[in-house]
PDB file of N, CA and C in Angstrom:
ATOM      1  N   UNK A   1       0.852  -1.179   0.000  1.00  0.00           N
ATOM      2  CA  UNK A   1       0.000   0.000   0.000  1.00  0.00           C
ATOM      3  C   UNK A   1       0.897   1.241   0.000  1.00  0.00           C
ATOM      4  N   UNK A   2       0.570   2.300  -1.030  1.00  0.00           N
ATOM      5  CA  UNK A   2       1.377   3.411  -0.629  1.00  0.00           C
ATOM      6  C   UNK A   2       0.746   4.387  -0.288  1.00  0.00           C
ATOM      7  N   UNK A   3       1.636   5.063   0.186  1.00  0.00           N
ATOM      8  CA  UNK A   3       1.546   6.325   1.148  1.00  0.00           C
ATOM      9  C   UNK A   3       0.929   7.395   0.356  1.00  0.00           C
ATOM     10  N   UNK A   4       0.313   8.128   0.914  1.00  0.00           N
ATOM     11  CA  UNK A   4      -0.457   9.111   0.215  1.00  0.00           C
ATOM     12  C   UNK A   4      -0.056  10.525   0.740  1.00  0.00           C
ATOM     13  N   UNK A   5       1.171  11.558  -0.266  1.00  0.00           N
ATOM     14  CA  UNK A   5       1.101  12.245   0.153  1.00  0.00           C
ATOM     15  C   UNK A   5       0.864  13.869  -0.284  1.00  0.00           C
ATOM     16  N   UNK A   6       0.018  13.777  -0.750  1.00  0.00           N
ATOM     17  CA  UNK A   6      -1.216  15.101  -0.717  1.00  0.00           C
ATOM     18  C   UNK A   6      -1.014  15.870   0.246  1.00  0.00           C
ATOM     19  N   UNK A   7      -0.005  17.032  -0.177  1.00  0.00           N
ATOM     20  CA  UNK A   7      -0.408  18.214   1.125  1.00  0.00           C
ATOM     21  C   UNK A   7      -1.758  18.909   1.349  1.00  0.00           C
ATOM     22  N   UNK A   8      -2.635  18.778   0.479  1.00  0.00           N
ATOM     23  CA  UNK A   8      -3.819  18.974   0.836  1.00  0.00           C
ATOM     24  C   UNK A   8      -5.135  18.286   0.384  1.00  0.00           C
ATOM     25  N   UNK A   9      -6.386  18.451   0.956  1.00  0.00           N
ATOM     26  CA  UNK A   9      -7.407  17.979  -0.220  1.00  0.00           C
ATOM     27  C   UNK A   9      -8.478  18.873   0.170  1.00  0.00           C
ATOM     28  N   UNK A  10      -9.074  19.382  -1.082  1.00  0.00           N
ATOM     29  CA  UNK A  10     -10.069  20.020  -1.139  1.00  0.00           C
ATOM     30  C   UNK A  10     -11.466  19.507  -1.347  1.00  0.00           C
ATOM     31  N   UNK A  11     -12.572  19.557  -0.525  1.00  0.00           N
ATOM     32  CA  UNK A  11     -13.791  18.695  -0.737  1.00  0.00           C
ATOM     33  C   UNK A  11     -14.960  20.127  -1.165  1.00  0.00           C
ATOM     34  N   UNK A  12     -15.510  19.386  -1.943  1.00  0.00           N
ATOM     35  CA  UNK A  12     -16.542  20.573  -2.528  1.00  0.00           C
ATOM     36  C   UNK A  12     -18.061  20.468  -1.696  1.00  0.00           C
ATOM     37  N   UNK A  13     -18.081  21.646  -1.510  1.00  0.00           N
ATOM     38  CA  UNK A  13     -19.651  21.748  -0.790  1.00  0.00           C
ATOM     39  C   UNK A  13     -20.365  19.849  -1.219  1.00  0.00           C
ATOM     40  N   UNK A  14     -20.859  19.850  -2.270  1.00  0.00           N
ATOM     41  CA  UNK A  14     -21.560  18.860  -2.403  1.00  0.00           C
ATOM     42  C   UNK A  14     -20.717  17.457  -1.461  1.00  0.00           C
ATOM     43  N   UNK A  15     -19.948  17.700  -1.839  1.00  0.00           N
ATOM     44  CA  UNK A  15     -19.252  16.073  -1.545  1.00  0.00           C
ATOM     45  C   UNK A  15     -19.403  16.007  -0.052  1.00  0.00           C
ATOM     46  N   UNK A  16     -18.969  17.203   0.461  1.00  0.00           N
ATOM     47  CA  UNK A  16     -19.107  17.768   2.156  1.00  0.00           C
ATOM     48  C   UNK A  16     -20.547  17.153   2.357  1.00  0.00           C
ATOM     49  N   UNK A  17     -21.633  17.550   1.493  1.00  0.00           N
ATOM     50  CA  UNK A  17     -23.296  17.287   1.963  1.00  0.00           C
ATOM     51  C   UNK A  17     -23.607  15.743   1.804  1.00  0.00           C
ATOM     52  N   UNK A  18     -22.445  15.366   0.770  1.00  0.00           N
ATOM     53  CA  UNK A  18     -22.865  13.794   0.504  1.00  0.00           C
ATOM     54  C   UNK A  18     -22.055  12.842   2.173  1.00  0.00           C
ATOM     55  N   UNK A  19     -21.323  13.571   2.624  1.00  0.00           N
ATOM     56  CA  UNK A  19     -20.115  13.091   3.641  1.00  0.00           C
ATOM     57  C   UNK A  19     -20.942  13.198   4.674  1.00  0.00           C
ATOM     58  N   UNK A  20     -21.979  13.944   5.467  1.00  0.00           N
ATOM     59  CA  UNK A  20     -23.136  14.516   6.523  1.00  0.00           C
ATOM     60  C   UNK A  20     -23.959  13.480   6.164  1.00  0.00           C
ATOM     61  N   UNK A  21     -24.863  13.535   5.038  1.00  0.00           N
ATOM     62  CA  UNK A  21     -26.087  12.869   4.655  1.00  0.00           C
ATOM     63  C   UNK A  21     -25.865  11.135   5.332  1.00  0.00           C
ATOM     64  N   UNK A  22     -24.784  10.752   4.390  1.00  0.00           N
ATOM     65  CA  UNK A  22     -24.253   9.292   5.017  1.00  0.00           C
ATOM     66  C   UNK A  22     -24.093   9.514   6.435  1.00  0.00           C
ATOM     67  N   UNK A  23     -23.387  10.045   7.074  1.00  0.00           N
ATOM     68  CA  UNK A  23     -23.231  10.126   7.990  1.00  0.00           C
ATOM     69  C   UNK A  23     -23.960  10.062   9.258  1.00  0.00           C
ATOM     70  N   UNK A  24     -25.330  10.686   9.093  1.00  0.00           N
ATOM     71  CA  UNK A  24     -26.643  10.729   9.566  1.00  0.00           C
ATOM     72  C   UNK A  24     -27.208   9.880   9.224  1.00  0.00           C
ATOM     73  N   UNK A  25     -27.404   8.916   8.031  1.00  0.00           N
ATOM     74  CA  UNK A  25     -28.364   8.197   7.942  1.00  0.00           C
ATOM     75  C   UNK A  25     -29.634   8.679   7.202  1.00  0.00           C
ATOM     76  N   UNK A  26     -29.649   9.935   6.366  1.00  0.00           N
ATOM     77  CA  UNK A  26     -30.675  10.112   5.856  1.00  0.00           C
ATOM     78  C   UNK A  26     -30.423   9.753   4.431  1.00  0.00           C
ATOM     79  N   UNK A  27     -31.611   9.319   4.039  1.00  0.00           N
ATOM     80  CA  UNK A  27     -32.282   8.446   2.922  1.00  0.00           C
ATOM     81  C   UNK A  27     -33.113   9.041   1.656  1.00  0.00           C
ATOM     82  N   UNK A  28     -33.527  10.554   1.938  1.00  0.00           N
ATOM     83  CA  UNK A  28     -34.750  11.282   1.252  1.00  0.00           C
ATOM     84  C   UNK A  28     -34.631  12.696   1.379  1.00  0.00           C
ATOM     85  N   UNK A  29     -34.793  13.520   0.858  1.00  0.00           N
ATOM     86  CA  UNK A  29     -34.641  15.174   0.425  1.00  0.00           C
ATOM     87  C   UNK A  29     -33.080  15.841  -0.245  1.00  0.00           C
ATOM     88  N   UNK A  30     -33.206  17.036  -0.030  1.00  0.00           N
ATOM     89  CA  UNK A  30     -31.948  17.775  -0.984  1.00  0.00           C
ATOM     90  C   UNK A  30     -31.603  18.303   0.244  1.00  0.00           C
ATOM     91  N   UNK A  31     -30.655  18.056   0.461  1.00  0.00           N
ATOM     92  CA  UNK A  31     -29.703  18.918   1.315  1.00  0.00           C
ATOM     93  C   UNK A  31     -28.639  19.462   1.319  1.00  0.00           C
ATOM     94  N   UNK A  32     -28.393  21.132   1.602  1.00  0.00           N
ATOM     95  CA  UNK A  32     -27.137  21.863   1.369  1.00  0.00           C
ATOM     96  C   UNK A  32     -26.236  22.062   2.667  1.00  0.00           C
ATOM     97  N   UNK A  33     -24.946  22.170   2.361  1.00  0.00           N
ATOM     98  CA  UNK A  33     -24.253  22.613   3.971  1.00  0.00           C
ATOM     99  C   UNK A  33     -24.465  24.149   4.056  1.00  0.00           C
ATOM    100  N   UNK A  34     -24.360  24.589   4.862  1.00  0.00           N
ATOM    101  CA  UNK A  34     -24.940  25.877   5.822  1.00  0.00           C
ATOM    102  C   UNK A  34     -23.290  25.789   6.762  1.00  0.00           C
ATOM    103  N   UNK A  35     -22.756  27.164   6.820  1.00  0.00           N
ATOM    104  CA  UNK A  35     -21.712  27.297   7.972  1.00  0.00           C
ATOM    105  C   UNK A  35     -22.721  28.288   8.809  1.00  0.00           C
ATOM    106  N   UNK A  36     -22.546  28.511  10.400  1.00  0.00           N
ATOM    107  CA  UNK A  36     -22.737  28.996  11.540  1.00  0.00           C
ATOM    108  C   UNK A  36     -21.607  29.899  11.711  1.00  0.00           C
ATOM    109  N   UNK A  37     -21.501  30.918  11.175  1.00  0.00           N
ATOM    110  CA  UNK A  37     -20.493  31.801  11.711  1.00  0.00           C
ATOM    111  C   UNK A  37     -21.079  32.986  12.639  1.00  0.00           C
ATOM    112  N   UNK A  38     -20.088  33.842  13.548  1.00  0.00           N
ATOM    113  CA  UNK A  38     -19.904  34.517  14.222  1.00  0.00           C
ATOM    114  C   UNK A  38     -19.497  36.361  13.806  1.00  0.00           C
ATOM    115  N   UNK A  39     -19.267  36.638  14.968  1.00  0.00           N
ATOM    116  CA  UNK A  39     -18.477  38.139  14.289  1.00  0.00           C
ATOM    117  C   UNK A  39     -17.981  38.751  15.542  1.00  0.00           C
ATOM    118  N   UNK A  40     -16.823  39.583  15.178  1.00  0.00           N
ATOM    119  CA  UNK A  40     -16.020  40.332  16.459  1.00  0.00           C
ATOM    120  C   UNK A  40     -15.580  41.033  15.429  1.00  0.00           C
ATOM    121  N   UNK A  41     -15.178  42.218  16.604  1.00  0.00           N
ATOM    122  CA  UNK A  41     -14.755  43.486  16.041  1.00  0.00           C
ATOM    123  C   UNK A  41     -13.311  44.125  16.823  1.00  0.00           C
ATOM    124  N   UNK A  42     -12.333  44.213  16.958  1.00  0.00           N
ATOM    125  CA  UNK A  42     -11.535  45.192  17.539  1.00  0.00           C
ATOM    126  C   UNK A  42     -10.735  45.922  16.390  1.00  0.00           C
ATOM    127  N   UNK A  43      -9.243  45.793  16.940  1.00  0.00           N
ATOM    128  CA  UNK A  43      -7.995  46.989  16.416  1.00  0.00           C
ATOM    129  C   UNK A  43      -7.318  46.566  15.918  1.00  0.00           C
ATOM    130  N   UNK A  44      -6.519  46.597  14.639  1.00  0.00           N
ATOM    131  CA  UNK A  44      -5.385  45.363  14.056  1.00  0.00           C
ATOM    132  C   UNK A  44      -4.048  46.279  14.327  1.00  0.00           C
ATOM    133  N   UNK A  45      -3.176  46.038  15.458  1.00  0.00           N
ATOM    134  CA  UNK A  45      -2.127  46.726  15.584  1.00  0.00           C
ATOM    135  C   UNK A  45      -1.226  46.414  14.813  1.00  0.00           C
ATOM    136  N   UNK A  46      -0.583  45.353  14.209  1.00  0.00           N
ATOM    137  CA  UNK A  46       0.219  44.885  13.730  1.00  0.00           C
ATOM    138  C   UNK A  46       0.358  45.056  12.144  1.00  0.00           C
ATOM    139  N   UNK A  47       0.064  46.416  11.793  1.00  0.00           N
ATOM    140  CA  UNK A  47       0.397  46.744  10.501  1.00  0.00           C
ATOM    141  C   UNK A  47       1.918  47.801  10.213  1.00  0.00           C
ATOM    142  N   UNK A  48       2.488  47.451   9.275  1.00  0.00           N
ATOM    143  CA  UNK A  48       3.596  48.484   8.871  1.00  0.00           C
ATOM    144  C   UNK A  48       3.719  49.830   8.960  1.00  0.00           C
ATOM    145  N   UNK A  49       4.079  50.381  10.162  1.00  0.00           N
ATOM    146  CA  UNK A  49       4.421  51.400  10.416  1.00  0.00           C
ATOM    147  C   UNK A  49       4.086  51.728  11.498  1.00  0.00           C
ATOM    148  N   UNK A  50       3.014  50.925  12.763  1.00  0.00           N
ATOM    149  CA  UNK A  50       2.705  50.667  13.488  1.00  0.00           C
ATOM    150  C   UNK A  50       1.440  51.346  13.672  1.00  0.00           C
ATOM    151  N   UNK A  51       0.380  51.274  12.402  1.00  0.00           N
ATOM    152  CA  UNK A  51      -0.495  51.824  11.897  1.00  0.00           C
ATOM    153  C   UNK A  51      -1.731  50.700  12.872  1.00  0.00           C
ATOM    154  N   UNK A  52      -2.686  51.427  13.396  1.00  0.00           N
ATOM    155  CA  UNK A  52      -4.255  51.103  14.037  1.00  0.00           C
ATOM    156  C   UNK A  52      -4.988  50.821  13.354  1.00  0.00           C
ATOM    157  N   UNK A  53      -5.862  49.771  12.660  1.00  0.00           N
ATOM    158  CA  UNK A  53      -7.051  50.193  12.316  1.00  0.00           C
ATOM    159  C   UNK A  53      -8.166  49.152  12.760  1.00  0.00           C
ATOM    160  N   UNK A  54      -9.220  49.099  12.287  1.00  0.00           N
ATOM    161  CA  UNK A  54     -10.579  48.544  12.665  1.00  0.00           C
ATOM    162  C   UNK A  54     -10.278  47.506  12.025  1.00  0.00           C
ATOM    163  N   UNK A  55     -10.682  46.166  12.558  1.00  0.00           N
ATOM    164  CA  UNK A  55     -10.886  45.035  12.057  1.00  0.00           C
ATOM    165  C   UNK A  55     -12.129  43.924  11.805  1.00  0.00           C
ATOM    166  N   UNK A  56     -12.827  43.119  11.771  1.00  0.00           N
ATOM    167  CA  UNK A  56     -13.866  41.998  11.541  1.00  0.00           C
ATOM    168  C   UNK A  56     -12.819  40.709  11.826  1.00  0.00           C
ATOM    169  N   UNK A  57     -13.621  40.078  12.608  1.00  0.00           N
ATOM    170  CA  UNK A  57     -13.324  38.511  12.754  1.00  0.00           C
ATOM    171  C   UNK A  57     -14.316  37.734  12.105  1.00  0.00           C
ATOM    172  N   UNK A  58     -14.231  37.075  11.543  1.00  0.00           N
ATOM    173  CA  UNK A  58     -15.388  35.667  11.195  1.00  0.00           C
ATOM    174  C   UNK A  58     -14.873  34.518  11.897  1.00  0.00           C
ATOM    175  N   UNK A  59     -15.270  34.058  13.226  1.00  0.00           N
ATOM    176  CA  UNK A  59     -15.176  32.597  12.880  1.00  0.00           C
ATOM    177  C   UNK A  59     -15.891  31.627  12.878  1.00  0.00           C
ATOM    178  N   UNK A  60     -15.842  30.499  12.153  1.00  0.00           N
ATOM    179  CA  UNK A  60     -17.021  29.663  11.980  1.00  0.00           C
ATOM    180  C   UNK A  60     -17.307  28.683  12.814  1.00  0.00           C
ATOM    181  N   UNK A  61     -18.234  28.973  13.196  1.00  0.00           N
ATOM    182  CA  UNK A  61     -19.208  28.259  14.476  1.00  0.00           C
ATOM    183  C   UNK A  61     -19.437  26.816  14.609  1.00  0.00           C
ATOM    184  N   UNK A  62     -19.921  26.585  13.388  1.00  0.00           N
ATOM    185  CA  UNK A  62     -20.619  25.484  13.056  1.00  0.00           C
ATOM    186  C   UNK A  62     -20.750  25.197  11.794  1.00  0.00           C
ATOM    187  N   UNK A  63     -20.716  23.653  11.503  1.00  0.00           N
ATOM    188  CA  UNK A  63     -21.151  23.512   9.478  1.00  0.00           C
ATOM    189  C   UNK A  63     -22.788  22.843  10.049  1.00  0.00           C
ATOM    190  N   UNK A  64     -23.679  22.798   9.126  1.00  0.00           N
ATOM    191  CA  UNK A  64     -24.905  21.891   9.074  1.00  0.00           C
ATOM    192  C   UNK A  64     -25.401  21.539   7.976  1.00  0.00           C
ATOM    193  N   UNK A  65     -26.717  21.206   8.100  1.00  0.00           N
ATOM    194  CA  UNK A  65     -27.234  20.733   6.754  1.00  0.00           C
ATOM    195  C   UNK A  65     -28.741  20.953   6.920  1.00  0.00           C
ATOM    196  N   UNK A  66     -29.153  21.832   5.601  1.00  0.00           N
ATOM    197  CA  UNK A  66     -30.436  22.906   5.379  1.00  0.00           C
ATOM    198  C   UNK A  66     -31.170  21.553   4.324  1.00  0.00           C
ATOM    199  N   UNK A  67     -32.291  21.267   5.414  1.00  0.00           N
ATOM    200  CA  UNK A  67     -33.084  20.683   3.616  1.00  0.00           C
ATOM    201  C   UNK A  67     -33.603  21.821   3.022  1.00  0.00           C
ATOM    202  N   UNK A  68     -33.520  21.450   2.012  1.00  0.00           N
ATOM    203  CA  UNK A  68     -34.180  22.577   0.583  1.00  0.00           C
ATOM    204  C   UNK A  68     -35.134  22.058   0.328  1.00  0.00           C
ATOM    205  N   UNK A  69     -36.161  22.647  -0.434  1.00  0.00           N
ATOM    206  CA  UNK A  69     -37.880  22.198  -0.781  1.00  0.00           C
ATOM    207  C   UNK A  69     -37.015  21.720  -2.451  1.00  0.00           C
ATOM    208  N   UNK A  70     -36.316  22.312  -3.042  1.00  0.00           N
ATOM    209  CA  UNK A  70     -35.863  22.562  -4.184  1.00  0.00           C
ATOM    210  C   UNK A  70     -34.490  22.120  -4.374  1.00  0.00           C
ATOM    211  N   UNK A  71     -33.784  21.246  -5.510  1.00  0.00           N
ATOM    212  CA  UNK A  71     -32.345  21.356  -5.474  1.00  0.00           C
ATOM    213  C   UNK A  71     -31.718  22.146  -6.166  1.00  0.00           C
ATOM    214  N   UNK A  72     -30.807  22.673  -6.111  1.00  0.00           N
ATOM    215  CA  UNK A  72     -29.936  23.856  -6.229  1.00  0.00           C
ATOM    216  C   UNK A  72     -28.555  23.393  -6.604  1.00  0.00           C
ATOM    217  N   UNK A  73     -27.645  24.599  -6.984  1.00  0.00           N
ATOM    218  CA  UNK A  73     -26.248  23.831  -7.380  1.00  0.00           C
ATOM    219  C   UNK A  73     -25.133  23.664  -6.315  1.00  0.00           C
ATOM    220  N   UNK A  74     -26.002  23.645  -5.015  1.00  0.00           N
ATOM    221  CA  UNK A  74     -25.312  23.078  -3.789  1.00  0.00           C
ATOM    222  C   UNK A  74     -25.820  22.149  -3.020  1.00  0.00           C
ATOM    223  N   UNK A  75     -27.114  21.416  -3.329  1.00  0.00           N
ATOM    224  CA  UNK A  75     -27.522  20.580  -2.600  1.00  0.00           C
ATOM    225  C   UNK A  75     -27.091  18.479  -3.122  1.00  0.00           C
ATOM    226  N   UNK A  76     -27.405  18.246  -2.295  1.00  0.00           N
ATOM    227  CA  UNK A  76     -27.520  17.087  -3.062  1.00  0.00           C
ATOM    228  C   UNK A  76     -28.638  15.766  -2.431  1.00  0.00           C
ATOM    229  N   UNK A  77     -29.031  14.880  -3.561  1.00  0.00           N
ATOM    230  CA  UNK A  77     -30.210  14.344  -3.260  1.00  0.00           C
ATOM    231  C   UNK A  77     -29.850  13.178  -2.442  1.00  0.00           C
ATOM    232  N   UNK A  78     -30.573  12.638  -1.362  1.00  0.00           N
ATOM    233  CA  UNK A  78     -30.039  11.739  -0.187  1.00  0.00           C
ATOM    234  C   UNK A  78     -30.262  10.809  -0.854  1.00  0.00           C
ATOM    235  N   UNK A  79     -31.547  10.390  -1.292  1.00  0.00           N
ATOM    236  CA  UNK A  79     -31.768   9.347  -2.309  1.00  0.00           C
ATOM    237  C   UNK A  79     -30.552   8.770  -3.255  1.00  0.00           C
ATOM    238  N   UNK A  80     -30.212   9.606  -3.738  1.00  0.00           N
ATOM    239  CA  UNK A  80     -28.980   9.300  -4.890  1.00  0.00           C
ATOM    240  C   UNK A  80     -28.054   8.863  -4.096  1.00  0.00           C
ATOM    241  N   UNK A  81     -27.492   9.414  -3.033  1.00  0.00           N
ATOM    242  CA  UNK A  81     -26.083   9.884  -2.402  1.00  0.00           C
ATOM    243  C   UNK A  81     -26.200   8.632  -1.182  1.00  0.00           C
ATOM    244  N   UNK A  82     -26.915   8.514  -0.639  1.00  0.00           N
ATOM    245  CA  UNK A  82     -27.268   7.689   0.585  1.00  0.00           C
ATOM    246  C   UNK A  82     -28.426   6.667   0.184  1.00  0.00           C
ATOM    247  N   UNK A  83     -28.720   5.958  -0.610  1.00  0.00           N
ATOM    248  CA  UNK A  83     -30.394   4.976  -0.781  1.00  0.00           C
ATOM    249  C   UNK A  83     -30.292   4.072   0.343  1.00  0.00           C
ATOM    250  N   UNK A  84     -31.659   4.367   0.425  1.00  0.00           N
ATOM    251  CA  UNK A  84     -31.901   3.123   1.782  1.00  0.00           C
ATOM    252  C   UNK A  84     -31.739   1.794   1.307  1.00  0.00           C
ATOM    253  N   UNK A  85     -32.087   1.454   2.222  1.00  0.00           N
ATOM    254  CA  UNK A  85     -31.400  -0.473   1.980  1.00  0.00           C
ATOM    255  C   UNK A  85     -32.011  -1.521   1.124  1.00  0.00           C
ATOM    256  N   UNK A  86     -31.890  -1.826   0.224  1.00  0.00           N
ATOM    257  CA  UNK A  86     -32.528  -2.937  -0.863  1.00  0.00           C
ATOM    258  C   UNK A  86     -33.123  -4.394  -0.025  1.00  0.00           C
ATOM    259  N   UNK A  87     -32.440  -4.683   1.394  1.00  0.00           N
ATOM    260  CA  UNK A  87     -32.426  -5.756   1.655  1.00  0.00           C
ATOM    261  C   UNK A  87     -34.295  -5.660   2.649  1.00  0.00           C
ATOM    262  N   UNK A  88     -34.692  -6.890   2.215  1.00  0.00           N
ATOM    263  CA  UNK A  88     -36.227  -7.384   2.749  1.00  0.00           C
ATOM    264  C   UNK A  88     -35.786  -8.466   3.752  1.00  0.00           C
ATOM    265  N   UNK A  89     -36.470  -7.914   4.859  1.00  0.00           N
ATOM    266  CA  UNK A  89     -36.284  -9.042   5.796  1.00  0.00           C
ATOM    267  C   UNK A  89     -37.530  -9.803   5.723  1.00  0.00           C
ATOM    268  N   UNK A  90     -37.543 -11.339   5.274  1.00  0.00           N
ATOM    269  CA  UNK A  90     -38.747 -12.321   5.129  1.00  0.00           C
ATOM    270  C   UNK A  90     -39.279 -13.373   6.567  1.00  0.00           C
ATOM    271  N   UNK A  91     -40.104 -12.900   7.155  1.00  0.00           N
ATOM    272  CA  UNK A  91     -40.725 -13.959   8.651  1.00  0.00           C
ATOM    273  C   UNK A  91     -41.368 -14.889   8.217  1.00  0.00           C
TER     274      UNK A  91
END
């Protein structure tokens, strides 16, 4: 087996929603990821010349997953991505 070495990997929204959906166990609707972010405000001292100014923080809170009534070019269908189980249990 070899080593895999990728300094990075990039996953696309969808694949992210297909990675949740499994993950959860859902079987049925369109679902998009949603981030939960935040906000702060102070002073960024650390500019060249020892210049002040106003800053914004974002940081992100939380990822989730929005069902949509509708699919979109960020959702993806659970059905497709996750299908429930083919197998019949017979008594």
């Amino acid at each position: 087996m070899s080593a895999d070495h990728r300094p990075q990997v990039i996953i696309t929204y969808q694949r992210l929603a297909a990675l949740i959906v499994k993950d959860e166990g859902l079987h049925e609707g369109h679902w998009q990821v949603a981030l939960t972010v935040g906000a702060s405000s102070g002073f960024l001292a650390q500019l060249p010349g020892g210049k002040v100014l106003p800053a914004i923080w974002t940081p992100i809170m939380g990822v989730s997953l929005l069902r949509q009534a509708e699919p979109n070019a960020l959702t993806v269908d659970a059905a497709e991505v996750n299908p429930a189980s083919r197998i019949l249990t017979v008594m």
